[in-house]
PDB file of N, CA and C in Angstrom:
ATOM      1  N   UNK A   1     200.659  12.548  94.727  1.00  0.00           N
ATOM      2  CA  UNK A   1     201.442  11.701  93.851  1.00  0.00           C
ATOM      3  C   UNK A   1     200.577  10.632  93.199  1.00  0.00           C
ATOM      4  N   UNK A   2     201.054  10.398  91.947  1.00  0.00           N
ATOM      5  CA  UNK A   2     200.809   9.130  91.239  1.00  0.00           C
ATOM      6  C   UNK A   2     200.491   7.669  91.998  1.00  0.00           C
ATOM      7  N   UNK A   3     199.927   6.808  92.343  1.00  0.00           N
ATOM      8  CA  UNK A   3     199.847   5.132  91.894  1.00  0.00           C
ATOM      9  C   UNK A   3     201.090   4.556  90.853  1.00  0.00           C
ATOM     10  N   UNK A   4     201.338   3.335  91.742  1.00  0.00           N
ATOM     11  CA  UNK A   4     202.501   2.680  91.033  1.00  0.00           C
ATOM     12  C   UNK A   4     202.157   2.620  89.425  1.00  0.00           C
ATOM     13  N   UNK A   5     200.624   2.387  89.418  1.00  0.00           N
ATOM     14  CA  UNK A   5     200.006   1.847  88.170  1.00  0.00           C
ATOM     15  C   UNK A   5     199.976   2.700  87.228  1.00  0.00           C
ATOM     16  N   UNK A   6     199.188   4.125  88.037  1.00  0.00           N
ATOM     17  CA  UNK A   6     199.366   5.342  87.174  1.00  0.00           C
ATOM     18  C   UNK A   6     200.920   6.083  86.257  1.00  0.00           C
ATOM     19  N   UNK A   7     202.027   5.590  87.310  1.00  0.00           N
ATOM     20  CA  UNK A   7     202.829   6.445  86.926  1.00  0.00           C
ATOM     21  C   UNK A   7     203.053   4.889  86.199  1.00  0.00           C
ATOM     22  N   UNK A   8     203.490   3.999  85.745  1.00  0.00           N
ATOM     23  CA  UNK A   8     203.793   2.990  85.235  1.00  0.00           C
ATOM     24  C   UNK A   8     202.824   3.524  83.374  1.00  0.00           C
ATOM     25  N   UNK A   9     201.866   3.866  83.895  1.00  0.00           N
ATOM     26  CA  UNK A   9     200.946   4.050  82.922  1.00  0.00           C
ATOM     27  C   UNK A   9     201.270   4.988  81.569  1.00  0.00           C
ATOM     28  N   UNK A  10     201.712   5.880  82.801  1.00  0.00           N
ATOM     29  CA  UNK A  10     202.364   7.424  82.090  1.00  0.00           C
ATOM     30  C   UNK A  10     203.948   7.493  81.320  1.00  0.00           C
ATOM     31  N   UNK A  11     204.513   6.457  82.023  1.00  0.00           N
ATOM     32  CA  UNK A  11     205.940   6.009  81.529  1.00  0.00           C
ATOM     33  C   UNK A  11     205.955   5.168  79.892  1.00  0.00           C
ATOM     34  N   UNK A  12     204.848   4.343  80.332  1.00  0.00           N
ATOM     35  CA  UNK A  12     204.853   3.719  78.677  1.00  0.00           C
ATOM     36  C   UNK A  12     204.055   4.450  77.847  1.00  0.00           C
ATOM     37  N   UNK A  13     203.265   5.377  77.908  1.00  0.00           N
ATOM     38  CA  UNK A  13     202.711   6.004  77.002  1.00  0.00           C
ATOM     39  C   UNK A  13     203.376   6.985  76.409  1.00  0.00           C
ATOM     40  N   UNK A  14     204.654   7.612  77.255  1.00  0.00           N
ATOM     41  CA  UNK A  14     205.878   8.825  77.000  1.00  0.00           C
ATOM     42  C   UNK A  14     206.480   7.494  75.921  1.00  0.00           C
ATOM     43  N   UNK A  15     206.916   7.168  76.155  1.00  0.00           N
ATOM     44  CA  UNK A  15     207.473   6.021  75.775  1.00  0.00           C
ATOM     45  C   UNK A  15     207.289   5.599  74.071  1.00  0.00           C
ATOM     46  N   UNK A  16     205.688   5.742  74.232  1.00  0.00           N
ATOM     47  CA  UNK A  16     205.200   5.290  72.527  1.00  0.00           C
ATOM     48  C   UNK A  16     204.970   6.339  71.482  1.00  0.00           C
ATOM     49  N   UNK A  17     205.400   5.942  70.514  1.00  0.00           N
ATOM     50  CA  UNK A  17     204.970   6.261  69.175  1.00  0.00           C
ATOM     51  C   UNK A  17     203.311   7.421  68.828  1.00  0.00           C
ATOM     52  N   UNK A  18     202.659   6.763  69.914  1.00  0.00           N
ATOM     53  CA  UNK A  18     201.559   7.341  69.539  1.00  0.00           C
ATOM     54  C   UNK A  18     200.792   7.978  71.155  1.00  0.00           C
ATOM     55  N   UNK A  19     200.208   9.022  70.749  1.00  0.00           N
ATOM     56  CA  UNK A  19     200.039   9.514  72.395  1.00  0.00           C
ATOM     57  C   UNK A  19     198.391   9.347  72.419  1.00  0.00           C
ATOM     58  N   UNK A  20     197.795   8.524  73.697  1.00  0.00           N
ATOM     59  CA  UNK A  20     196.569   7.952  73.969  1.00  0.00           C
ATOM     60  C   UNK A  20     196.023   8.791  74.326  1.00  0.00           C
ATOM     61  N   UNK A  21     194.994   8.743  74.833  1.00  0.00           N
ATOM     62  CA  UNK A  21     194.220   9.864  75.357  1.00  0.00           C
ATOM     63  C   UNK A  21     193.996   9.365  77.185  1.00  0.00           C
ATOM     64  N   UNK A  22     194.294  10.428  77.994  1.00  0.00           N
ATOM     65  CA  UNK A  22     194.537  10.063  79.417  1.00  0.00           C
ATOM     66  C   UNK A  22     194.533  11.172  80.039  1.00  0.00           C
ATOM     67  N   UNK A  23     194.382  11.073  81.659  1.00  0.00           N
ATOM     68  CA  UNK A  23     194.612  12.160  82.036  1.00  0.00           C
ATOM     69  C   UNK A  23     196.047  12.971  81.799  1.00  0.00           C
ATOM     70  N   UNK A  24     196.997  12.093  81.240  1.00  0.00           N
ATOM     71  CA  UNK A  24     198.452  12.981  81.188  1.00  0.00           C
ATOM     72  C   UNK A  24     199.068  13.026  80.173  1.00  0.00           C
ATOM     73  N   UNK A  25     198.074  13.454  78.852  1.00  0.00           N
ATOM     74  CA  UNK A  25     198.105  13.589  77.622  1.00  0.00           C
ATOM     75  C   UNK A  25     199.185  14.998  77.491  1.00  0.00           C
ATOM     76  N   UNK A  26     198.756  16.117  78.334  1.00  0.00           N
ATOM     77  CA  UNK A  26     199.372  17.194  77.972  1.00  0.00           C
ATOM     78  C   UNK A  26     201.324  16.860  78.550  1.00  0.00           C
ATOM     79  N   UNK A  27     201.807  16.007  79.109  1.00  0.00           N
ATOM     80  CA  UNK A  27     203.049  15.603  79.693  1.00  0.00           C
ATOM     81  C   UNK A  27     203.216  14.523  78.763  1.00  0.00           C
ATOM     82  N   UNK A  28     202.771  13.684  77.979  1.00  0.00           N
ATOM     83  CA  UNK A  28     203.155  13.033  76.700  1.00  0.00           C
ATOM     84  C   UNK A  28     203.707  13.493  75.857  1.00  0.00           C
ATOM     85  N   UNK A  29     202.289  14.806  75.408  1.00  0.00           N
ATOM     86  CA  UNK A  29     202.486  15.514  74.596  1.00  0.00           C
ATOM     87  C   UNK A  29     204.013  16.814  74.236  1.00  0.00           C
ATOM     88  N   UNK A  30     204.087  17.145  75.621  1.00  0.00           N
ATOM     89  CA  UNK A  30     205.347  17.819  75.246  1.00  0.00           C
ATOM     90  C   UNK A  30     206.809  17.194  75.745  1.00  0.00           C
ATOM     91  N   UNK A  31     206.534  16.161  76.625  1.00  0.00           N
ATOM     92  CA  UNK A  31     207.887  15.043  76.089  1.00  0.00           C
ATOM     93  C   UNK A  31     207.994  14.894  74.523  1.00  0.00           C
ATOM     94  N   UNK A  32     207.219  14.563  73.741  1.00  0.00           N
ATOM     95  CA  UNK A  32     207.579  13.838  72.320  1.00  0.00           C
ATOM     96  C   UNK A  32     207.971  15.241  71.188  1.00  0.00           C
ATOM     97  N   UNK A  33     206.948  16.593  71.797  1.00  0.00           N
ATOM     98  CA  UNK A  33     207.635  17.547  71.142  1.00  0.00           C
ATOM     99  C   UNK A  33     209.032  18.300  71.531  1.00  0.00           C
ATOM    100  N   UNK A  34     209.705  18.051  73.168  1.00  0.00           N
ATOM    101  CA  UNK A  34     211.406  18.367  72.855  1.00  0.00           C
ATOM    102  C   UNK A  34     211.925  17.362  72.315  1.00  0.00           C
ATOM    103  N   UNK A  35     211.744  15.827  72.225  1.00  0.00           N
ATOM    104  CA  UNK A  35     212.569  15.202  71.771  1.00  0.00           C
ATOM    105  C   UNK A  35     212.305  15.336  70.165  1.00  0.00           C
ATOM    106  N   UNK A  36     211.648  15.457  69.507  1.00  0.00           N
ATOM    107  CA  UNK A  36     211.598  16.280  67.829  1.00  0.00           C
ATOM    108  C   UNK A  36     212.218  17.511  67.878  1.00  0.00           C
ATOM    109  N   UNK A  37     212.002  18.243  68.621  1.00  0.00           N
ATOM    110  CA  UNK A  37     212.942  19.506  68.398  1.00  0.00           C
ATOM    111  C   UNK A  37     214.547  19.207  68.639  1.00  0.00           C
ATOM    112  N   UNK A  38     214.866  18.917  70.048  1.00  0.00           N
ATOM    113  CA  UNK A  38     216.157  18.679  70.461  1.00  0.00           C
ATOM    114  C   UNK A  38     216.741  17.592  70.450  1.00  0.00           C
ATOM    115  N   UNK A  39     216.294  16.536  70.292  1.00  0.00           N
ATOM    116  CA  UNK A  39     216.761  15.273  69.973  1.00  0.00           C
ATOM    117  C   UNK A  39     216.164  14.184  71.189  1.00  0.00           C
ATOM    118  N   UNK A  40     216.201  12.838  71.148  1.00  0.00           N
ATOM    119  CA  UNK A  40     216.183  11.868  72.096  1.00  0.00           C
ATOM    120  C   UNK A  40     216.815  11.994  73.215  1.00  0.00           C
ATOM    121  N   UNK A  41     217.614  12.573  73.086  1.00  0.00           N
ATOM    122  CA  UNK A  41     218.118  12.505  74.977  1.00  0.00           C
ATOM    123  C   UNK A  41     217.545  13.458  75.742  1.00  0.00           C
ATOM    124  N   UNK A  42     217.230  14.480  75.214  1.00  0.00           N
ATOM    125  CA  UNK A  42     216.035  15.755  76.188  1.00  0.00           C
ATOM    126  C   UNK A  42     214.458  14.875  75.988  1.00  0.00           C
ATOM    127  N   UNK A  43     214.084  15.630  76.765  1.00  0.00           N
ATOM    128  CA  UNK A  43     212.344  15.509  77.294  1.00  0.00           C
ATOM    129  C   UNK A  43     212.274  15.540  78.898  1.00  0.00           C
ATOM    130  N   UNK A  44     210.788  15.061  78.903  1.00  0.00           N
ATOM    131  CA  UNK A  44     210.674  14.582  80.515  1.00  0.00           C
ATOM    132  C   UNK A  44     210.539  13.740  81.093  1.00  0.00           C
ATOM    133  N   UNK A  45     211.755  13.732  82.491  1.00  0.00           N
ATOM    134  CA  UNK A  45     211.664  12.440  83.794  1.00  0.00           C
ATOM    135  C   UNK A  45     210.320  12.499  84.541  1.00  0.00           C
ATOM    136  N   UNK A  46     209.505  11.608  84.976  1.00  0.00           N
ATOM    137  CA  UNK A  46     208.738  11.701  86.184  1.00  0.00           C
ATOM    138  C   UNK A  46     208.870  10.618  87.034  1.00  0.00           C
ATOM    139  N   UNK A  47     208.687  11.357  88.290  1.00  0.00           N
ATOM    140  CA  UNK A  47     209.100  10.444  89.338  1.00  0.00           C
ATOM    141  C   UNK A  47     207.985  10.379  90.445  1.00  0.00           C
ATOM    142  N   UNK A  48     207.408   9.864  91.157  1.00  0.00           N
ATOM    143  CA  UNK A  48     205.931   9.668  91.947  1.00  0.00           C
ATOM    144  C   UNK A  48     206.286   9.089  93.131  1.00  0.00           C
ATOM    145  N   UNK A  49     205.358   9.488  93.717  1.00  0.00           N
ATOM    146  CA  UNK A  49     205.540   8.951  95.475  1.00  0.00           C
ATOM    147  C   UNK A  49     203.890   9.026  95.456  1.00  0.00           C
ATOM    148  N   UNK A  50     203.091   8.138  95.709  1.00  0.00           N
ATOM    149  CA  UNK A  50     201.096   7.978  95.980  1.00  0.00           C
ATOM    150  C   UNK A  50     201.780   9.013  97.301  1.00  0.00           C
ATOM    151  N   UNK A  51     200.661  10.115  97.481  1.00  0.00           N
ATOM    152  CA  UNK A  51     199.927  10.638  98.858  1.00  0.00           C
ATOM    153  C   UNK A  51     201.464  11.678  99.093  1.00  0.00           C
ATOM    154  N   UNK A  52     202.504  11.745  98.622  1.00  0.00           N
ATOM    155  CA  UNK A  52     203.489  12.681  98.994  1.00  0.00           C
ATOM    156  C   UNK A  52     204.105  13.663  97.941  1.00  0.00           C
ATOM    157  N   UNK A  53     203.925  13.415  96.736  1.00  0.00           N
ATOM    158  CA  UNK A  53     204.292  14.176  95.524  1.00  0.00           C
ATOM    159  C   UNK A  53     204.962  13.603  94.309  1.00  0.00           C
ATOM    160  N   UNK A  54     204.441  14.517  93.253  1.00  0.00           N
ATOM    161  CA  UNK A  54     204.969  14.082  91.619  1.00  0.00           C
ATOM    162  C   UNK A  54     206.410  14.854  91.713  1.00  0.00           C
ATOM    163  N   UNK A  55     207.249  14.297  90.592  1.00  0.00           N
ATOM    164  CA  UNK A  55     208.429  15.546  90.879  1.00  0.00           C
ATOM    165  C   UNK A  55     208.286  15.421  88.647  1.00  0.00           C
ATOM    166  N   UNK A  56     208.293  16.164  87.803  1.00  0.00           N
ATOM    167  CA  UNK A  56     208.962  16.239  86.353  1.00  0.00           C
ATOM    168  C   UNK A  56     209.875  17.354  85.984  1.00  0.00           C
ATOM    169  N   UNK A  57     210.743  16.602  85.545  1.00  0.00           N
ATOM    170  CA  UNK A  57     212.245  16.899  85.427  1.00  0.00           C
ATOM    171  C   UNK A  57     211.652  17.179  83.657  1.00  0.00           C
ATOM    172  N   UNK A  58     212.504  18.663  83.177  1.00  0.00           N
ATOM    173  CA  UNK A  58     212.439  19.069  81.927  1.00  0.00           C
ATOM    174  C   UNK A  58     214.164  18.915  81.489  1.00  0.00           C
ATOM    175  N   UNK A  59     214.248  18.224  80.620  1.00  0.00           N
ATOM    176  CA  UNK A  59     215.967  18.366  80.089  1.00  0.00           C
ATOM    177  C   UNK A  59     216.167  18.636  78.673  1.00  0.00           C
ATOM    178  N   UNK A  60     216.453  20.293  78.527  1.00  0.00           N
ATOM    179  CA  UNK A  60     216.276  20.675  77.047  1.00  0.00           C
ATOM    180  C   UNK A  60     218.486  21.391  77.103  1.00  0.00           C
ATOM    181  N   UNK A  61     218.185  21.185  75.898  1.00  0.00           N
ATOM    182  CA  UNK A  61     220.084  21.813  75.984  1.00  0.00           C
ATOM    183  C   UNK A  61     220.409  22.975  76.224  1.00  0.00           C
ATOM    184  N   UNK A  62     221.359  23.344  76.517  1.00  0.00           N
ATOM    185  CA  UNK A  62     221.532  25.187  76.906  1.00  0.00           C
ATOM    186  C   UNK A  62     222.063  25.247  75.680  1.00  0.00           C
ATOM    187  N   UNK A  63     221.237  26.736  75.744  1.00  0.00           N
ATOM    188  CA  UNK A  63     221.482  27.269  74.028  1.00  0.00           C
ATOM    189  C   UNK A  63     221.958  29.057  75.157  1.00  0.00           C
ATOM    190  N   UNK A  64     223.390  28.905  73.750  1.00  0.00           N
ATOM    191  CA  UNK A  64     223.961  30.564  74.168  1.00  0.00           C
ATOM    192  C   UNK A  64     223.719  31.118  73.267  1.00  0.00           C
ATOM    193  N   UNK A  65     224.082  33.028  73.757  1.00  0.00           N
ATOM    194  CA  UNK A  65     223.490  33.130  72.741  1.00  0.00           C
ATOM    195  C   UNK A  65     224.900  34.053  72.572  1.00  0.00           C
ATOM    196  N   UNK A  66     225.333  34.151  70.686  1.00  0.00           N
ATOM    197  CA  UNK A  66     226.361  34.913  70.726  1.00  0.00           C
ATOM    198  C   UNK A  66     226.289  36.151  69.961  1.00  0.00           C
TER     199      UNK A  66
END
């Protein structure tokens, strides 16, 4: 798992306008591309525990198909 600091790190960079360069560029990167595709309320949660595990949550809409 993440550091308070790290995952703090990773939260405001999902967060911005512009994606930095970091180790968790590629989890920026496709948070900001579902929320352009599907809107602001999809993308990804992350959640951290240091020394016990990351958990990221993907929330895209169910699409049927008819």
């Amino acid at each position: 798992g993440m550091t308070e600091e790290e995952l703090r790190n990773l939260r405001t960079n999902m967060q911005s306008d512009i994606i930095k360069e970091s180790r968790h560029i590629g989890v920026t990167n496709v948070d900001q591309r579902l929320k352009l595709y599907f809107g602001e309320e999809y993308g990804l949660t992350v959640e951290s525990r240091e020394r016990i595990g990351t958990t990221i949550r993907v929330r895209i809409p169910r699409i049927y198909n008819a």
